[in-house]
PDB file of N, CA and C in Angstrom:
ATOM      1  N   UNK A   1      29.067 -10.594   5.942  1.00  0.00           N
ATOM      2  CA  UNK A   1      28.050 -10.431   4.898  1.00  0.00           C
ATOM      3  C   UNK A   1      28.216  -9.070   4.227  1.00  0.00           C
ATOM      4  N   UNK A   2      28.159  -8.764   2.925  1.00  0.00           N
ATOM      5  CA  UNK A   2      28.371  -7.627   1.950  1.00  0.00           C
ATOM      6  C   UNK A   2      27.219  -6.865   2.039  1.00  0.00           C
ATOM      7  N   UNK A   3      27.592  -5.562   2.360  1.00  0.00           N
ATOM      8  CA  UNK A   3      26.196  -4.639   2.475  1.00  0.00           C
ATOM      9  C   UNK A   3      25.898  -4.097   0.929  1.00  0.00           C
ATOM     10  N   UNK A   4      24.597  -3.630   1.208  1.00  0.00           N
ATOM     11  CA  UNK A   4      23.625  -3.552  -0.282  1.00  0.00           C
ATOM     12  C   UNK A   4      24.814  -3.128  -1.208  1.00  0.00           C
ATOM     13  N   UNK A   5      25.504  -1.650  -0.813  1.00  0.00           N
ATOM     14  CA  UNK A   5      26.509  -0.822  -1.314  1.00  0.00           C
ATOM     15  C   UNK A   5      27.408  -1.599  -1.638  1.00  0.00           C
ATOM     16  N   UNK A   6      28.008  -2.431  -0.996  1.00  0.00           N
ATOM     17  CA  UNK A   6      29.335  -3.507  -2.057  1.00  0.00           C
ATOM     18  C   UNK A   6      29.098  -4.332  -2.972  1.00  0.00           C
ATOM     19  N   UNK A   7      27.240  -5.023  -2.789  1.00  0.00           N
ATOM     20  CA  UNK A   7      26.823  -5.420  -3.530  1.00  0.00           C
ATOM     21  C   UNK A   7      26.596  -4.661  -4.861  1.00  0.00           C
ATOM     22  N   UNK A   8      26.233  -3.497  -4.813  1.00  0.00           N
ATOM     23  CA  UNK A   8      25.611  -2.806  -5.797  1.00  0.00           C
ATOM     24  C   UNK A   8      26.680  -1.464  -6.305  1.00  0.00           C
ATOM     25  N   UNK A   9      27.515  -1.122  -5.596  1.00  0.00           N
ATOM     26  CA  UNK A   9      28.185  -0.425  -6.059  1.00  0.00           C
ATOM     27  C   UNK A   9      28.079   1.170  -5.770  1.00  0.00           C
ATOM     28  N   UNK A  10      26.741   1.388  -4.900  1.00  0.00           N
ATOM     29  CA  UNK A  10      26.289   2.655  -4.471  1.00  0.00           C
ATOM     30  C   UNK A  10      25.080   2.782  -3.612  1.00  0.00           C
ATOM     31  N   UNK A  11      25.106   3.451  -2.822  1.00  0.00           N
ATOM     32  CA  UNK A  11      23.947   3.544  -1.470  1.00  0.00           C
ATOM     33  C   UNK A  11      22.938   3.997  -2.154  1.00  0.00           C
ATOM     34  N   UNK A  12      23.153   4.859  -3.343  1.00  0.00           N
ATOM     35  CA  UNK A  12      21.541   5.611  -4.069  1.00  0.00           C
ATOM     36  C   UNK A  12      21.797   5.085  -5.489  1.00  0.00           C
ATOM     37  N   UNK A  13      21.369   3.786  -6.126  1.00  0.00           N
ATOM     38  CA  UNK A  13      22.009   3.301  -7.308  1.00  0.00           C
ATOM     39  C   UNK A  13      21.252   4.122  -8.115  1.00  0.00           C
ATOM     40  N   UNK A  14      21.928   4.444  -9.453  1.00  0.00           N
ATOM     41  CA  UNK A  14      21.342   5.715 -10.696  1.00  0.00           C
ATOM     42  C   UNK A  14      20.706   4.304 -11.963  1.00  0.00           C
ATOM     43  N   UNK A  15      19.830   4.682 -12.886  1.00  0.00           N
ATOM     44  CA  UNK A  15      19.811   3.927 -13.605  1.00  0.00           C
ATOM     45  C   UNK A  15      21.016   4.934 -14.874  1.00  0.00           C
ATOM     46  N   UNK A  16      21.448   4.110 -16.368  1.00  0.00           N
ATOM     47  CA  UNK A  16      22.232   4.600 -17.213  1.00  0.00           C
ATOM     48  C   UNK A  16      20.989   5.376 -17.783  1.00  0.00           C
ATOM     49  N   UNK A  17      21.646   6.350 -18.476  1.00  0.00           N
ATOM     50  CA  UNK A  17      20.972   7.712 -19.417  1.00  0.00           C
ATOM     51  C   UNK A  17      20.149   6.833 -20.463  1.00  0.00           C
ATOM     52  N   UNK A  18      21.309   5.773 -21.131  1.00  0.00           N
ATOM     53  CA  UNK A  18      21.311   5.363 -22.507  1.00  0.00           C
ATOM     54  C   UNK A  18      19.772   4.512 -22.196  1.00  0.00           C
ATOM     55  N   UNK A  19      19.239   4.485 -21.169  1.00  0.00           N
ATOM     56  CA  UNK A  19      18.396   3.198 -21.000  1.00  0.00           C
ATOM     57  C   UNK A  19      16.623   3.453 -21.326  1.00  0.00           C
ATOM     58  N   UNK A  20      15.683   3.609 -22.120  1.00  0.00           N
ATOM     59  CA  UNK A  20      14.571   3.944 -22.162  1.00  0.00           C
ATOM     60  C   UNK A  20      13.583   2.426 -21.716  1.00  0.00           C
ATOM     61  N   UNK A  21      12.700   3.648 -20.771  1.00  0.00           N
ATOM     62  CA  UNK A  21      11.601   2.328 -19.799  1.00  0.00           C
ATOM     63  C   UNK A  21      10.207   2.751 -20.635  1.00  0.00           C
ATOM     64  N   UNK A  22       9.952   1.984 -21.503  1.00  0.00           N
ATOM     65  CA  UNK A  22       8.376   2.019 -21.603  1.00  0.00           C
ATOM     66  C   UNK A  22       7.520   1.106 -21.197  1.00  0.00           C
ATOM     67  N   UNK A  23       6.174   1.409 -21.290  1.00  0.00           N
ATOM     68  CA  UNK A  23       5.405   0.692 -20.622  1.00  0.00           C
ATOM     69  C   UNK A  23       4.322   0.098 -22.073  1.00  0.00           C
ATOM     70  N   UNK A  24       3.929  -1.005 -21.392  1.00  0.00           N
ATOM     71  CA  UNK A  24       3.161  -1.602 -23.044  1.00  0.00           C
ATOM     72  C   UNK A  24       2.277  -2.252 -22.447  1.00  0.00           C
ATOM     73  N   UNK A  25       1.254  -3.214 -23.204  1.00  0.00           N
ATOM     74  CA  UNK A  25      -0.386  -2.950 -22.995  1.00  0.00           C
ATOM     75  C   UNK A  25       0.302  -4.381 -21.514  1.00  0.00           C
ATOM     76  N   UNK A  26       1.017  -5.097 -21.279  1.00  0.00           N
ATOM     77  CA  UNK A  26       1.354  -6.430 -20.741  1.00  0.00           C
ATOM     78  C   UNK A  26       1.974  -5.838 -19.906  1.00  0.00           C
ATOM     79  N   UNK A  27       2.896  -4.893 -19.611  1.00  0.00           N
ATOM     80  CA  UNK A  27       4.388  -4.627 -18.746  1.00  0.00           C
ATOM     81  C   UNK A  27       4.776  -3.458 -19.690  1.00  0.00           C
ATOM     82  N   UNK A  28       6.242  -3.691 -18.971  1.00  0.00           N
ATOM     83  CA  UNK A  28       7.382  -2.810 -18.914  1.00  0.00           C
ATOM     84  C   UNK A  28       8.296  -3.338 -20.122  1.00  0.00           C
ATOM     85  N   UNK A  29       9.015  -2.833 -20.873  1.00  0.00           N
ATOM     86  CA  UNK A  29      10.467  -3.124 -21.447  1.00  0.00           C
ATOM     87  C   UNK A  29      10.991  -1.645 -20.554  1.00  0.00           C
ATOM     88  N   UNK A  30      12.760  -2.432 -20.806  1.00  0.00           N
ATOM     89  CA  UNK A  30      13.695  -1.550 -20.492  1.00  0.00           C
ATOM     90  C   UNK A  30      14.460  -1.898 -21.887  1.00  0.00           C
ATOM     91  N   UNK A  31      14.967  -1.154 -22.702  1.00  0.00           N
ATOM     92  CA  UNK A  31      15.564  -0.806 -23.897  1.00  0.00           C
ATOM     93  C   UNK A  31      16.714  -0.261 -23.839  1.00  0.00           C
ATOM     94  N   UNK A  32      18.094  -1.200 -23.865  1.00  0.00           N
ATOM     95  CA  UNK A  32      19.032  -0.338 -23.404  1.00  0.00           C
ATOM     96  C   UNK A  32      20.046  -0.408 -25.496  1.00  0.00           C
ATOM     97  N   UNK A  33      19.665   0.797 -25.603  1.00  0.00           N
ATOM     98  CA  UNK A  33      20.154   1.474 -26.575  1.00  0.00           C
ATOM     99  C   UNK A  33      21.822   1.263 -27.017  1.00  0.00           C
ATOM    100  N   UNK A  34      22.635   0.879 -26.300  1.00  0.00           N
ATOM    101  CA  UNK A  34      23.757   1.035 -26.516  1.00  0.00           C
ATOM    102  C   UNK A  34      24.683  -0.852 -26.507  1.00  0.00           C
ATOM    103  N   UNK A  35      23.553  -1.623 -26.113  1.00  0.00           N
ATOM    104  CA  UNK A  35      23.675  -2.858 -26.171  1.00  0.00           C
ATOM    105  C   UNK A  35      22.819  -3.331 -27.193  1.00  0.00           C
ATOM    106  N   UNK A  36      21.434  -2.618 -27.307  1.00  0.00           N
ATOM    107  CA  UNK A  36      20.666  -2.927 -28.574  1.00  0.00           C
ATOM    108  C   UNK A  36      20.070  -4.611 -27.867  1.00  0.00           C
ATOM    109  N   UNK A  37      19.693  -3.920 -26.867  1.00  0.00           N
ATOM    110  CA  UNK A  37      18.698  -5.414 -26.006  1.00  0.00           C
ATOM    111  C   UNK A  37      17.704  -5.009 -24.676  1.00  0.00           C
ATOM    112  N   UNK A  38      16.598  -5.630 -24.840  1.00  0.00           N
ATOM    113  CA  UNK A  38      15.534  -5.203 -24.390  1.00  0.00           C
ATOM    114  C   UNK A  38      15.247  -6.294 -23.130  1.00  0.00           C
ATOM    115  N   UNK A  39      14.487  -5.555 -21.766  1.00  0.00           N
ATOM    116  CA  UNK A  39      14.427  -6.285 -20.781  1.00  0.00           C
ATOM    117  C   UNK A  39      12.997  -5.860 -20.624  1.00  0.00           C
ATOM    118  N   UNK A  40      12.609  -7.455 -20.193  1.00  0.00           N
ATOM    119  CA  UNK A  40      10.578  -6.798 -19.555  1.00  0.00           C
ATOM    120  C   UNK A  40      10.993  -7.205 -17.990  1.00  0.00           C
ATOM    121  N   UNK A  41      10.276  -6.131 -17.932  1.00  0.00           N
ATOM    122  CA  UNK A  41       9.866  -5.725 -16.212  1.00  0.00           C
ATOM    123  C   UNK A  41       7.822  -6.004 -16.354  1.00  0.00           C
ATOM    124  N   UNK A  42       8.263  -6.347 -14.863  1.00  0.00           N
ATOM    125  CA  UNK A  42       6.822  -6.144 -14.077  1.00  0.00           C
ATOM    126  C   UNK A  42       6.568  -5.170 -13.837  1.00  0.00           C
ATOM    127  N   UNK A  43       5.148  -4.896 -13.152  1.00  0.00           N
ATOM    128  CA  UNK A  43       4.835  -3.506 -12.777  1.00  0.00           C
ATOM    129  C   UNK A  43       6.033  -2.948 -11.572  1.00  0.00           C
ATOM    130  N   UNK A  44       5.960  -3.845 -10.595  1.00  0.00           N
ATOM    131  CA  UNK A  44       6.823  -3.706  -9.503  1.00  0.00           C
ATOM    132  C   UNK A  44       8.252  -3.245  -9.909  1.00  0.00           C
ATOM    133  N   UNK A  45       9.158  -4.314 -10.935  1.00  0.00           N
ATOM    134  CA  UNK A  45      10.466  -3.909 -11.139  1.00  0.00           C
ATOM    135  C   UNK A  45      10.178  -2.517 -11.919  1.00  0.00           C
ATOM    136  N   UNK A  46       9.245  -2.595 -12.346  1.00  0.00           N
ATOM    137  CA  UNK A  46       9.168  -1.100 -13.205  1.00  0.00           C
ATOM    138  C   UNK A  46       9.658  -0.067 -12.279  1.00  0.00           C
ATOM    139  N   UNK A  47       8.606   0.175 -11.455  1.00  0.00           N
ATOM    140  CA  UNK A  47       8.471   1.048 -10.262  1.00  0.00           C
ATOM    141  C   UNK A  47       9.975   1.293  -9.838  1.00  0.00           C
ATOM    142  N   UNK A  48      10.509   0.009  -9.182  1.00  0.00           N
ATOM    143  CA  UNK A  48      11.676   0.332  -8.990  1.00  0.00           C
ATOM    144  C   UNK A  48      12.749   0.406  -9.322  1.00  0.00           C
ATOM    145  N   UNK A  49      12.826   0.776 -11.204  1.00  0.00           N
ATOM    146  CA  UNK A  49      13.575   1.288 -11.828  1.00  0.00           C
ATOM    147  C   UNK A  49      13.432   2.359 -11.855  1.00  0.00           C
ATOM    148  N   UNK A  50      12.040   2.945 -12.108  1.00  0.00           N
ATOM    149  CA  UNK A  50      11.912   4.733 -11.599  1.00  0.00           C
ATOM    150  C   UNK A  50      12.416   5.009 -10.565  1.00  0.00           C
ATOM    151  N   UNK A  51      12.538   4.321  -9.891  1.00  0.00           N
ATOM    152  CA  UNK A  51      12.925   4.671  -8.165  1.00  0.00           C
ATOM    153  C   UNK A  51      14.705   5.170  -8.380  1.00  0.00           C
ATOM    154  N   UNK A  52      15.252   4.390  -8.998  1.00  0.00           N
ATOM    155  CA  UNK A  52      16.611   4.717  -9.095  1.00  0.00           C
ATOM    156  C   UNK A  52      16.991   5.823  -9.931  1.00  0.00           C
ATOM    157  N   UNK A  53      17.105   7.064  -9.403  1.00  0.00           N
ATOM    158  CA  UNK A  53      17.578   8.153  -9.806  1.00  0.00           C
ATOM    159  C   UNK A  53      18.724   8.757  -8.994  1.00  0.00           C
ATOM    160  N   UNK A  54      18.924   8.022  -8.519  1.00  0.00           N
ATOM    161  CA  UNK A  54      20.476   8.580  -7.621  1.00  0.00           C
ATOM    162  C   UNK A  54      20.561   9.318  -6.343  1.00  0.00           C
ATOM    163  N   UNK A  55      19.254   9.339  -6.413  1.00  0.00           N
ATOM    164  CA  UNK A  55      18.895  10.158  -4.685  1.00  0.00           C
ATOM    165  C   UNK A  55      18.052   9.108  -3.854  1.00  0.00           C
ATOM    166  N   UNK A  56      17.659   8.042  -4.015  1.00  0.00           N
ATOM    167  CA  UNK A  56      17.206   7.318  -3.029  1.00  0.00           C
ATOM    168  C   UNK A  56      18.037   6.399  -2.659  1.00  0.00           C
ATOM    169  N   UNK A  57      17.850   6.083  -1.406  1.00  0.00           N
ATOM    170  CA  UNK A  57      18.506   4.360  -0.723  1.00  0.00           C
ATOM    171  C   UNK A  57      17.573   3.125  -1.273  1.00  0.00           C
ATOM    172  N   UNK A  58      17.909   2.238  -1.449  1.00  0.00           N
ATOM    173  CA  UNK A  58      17.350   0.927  -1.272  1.00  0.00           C
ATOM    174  C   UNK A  58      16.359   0.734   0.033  1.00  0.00           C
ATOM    175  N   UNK A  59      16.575   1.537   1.004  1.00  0.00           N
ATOM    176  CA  UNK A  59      15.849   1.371   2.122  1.00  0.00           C
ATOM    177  C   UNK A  59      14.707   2.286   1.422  1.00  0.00           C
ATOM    178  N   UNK A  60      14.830   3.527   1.024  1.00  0.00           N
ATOM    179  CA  UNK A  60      14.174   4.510   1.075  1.00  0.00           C
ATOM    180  C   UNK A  60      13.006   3.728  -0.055  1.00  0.00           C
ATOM    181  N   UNK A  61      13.353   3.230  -1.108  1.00  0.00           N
ATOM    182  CA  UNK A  61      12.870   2.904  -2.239  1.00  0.00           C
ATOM    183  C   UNK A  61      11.887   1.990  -2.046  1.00  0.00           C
ATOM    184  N   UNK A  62      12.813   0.666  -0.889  1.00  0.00           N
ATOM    185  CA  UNK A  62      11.946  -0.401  -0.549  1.00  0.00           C
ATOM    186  C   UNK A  62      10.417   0.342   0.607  1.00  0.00           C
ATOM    187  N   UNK A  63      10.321   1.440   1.284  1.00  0.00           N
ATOM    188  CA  UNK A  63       9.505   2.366   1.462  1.00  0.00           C
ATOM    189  C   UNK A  63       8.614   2.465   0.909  1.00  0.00           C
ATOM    190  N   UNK A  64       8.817   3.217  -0.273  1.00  0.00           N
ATOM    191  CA  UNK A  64       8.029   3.609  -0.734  1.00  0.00           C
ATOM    192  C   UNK A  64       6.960   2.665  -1.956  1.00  0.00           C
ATOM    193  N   UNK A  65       7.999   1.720  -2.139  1.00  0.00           N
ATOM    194  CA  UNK A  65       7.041  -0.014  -2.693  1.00  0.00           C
ATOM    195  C   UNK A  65       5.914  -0.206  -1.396  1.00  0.00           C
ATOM    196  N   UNK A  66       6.358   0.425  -0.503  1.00  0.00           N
ATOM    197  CA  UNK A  66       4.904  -0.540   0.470  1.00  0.00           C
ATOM    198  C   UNK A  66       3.893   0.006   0.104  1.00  0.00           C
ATOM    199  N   UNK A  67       3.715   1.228  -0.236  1.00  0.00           N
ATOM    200  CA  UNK A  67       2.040   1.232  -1.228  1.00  0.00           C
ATOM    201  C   UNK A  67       1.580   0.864  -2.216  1.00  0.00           C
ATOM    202  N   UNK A  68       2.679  -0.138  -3.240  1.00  0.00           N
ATOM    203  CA  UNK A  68       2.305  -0.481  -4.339  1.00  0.00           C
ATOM    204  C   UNK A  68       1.548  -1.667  -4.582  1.00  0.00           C
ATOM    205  N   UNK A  69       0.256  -1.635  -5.120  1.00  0.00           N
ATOM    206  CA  UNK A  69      -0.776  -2.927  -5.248  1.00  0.00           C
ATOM    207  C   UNK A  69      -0.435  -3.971  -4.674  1.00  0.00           C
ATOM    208  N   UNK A  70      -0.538  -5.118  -4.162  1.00  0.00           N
ATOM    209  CA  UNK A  70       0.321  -6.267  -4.358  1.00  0.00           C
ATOM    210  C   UNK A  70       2.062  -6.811  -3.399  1.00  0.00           C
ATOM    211  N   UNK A  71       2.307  -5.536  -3.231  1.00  0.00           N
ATOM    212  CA  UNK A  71       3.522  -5.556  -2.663  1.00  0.00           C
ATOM    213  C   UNK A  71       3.821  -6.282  -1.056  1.00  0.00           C
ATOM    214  N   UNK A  72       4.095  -7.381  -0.676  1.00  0.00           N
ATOM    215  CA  UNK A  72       4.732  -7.679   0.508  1.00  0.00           C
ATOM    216  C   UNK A  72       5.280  -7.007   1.405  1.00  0.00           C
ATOM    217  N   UNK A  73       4.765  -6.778   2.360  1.00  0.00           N
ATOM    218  CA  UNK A  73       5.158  -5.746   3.386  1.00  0.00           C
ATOM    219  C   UNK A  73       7.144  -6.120   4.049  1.00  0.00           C
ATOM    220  N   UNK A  74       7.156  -7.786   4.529  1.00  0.00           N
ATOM    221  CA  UNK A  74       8.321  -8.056   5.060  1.00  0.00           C
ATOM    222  C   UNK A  74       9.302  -8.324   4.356  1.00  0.00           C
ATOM    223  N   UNK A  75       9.217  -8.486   2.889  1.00  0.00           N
ATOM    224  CA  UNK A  75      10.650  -9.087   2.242  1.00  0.00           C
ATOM    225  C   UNK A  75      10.442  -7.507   0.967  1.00  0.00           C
ATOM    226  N   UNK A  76      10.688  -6.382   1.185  1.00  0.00           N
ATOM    227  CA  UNK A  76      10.402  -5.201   0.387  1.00  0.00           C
ATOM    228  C   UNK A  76      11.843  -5.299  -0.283  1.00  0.00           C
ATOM    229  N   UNK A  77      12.453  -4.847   1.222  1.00  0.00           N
ATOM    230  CA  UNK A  77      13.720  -4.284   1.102  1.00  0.00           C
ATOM    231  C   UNK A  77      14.336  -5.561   0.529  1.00  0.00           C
ATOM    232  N   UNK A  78      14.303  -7.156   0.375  1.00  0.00           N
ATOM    233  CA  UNK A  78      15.314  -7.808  -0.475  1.00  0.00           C
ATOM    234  C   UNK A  78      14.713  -7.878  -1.625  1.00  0.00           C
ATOM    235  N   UNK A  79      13.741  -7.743  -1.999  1.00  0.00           N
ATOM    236  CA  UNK A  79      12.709  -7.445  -3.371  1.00  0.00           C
ATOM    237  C   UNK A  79      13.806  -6.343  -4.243  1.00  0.00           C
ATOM    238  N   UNK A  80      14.056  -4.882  -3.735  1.00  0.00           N
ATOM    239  CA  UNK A  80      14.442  -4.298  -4.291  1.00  0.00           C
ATOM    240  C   UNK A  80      15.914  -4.432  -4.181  1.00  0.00           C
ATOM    241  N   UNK A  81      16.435  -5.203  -3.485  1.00  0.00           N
ATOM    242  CA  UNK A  81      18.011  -5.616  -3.754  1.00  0.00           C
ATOM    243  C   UNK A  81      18.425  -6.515  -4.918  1.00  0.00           C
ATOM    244  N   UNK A  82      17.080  -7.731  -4.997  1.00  0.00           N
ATOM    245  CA  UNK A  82      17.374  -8.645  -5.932  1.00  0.00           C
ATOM    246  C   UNK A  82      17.125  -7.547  -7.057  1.00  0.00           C
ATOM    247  N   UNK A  83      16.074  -7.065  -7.268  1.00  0.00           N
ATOM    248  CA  UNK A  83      15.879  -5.953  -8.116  1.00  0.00           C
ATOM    249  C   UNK A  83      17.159  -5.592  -8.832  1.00  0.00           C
ATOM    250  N   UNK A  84      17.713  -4.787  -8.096  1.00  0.00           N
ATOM    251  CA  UNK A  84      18.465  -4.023  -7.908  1.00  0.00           C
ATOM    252  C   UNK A  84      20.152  -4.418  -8.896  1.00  0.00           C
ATOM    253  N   UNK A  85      20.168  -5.796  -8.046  1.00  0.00           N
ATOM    254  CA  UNK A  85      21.298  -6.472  -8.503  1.00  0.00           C
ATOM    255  C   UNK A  85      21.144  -6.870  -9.984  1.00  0.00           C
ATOM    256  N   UNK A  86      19.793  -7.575 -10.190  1.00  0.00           N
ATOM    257  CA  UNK A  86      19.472  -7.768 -11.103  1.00  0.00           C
ATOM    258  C   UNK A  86      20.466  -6.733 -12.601  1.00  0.00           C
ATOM    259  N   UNK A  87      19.728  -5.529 -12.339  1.00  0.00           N
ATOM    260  CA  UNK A  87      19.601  -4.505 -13.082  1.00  0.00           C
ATOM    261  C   UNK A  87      21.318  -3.731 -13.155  1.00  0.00           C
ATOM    262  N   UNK A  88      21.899  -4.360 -11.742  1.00  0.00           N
ATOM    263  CA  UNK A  88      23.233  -4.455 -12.056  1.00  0.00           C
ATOM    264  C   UNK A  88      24.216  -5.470 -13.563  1.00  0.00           C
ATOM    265  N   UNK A  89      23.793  -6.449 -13.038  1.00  0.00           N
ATOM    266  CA  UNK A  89      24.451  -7.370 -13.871  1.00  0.00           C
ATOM    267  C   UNK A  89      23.804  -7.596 -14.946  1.00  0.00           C
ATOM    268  N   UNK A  90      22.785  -6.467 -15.365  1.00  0.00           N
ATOM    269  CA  UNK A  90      22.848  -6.583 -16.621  1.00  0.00           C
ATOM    270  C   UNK A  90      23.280  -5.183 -17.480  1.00  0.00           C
ATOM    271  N   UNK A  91      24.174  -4.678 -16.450  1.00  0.00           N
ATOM    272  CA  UNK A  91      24.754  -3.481 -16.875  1.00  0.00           C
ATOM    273  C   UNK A  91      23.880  -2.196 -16.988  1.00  0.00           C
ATOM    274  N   UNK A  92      22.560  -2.177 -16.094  1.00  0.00           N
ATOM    275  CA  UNK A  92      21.652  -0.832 -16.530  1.00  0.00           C
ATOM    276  C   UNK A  92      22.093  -0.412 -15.577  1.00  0.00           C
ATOM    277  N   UNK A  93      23.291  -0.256 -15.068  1.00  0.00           N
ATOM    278  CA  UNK A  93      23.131   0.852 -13.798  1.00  0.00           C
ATOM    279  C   UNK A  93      24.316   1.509 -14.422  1.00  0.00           C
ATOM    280  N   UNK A  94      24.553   2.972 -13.448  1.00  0.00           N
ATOM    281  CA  UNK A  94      25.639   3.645 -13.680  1.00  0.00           C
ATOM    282  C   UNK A  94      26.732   2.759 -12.866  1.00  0.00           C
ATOM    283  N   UNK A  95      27.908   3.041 -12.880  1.00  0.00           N
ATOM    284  CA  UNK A  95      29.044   2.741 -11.998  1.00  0.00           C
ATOM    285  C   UNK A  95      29.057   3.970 -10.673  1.00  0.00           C
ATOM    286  N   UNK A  96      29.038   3.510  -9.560  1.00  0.00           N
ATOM    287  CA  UNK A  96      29.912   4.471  -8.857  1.00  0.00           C
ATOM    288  C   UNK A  96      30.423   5.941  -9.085  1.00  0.00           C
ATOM    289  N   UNK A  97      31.328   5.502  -9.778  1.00  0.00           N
ATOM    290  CA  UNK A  97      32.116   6.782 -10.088  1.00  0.00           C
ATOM    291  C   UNK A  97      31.187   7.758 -10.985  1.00  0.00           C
ATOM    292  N   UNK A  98      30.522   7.022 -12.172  1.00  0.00           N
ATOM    293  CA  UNK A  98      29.917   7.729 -12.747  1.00  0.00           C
ATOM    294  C   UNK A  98      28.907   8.655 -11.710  1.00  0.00           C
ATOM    295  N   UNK A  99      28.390   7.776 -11.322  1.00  0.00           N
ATOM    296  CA  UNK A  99      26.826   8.355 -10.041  1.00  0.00           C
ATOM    297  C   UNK A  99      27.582   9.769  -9.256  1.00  0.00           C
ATOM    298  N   UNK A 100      29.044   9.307  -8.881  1.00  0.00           N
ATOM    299  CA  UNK A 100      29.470  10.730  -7.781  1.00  0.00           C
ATOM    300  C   UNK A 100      29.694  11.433  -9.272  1.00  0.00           C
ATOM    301  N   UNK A 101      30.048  11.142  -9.721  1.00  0.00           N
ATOM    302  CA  UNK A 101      30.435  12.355 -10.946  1.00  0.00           C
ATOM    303  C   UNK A 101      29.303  13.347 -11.051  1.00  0.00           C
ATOM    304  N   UNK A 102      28.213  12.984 -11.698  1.00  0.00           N
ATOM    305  CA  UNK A 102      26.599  13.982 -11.155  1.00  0.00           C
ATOM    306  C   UNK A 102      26.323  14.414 -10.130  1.00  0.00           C
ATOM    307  N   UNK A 103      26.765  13.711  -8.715  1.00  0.00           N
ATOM    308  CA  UNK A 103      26.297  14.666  -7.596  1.00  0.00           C
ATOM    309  C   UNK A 103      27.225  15.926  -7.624  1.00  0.00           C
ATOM    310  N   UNK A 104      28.159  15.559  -8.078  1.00  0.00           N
ATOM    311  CA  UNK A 104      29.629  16.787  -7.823  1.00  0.00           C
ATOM    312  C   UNK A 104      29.172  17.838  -8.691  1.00  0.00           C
ATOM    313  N   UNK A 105      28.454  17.504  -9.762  1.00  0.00           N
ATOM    314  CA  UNK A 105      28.278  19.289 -10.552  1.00  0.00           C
ATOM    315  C   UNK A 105      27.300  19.719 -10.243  1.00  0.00           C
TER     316      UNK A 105
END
């Protein structure tokens, strides 16, 4: 079985620069500027798009969802994988390489 990291491409996934998250009177859009296409999030996926800044785990992240309204205590951590992947394949994440590239400077 493929751990989160092969799935996703990084143990602390980054979201892209190009990507603006606002929030509106219903939800979330994610606005990714450089594709010129817009994604709605829930409160939850919201959350854990803030969450991805390149210093948390998926473990750490799925954590810190356990205080959020609503949130399921036992399926957190695949919540924020599907999440996660999600937000992969639709290209809002950094790559890998990019992500070590920022920790290195």
């Amino acid at each position: 079985m493929a751990t989160s990291r092969e799935l996703i491409g990084s143990d602390r996934p980054r979201g892209r620069n190009e990507i603006l998250c606002r929030e509106l009177d219903d939800g979330f859009i994610l606005y990714d500027m450089e594709k010129n296409k817009v994604h709605s999030l829930n409160p939850a996926a919201a959350f854990i798009w803030e969450s991805l800044d390149g210093t948390r785990t998926l473990e750490e992240i799925a954590e810190s969802l356990r205080n959020f309204p609503g949130a399921a205590g036992d399926t957190l951590f695949d919540d924020v994988r599907r999440a996660v992947q999600t937000f992969q394949e639709e290209g809002l994440l950094m790559s890998a390489a990019d992500s070590s590239d920022l920790r290195a400077t």
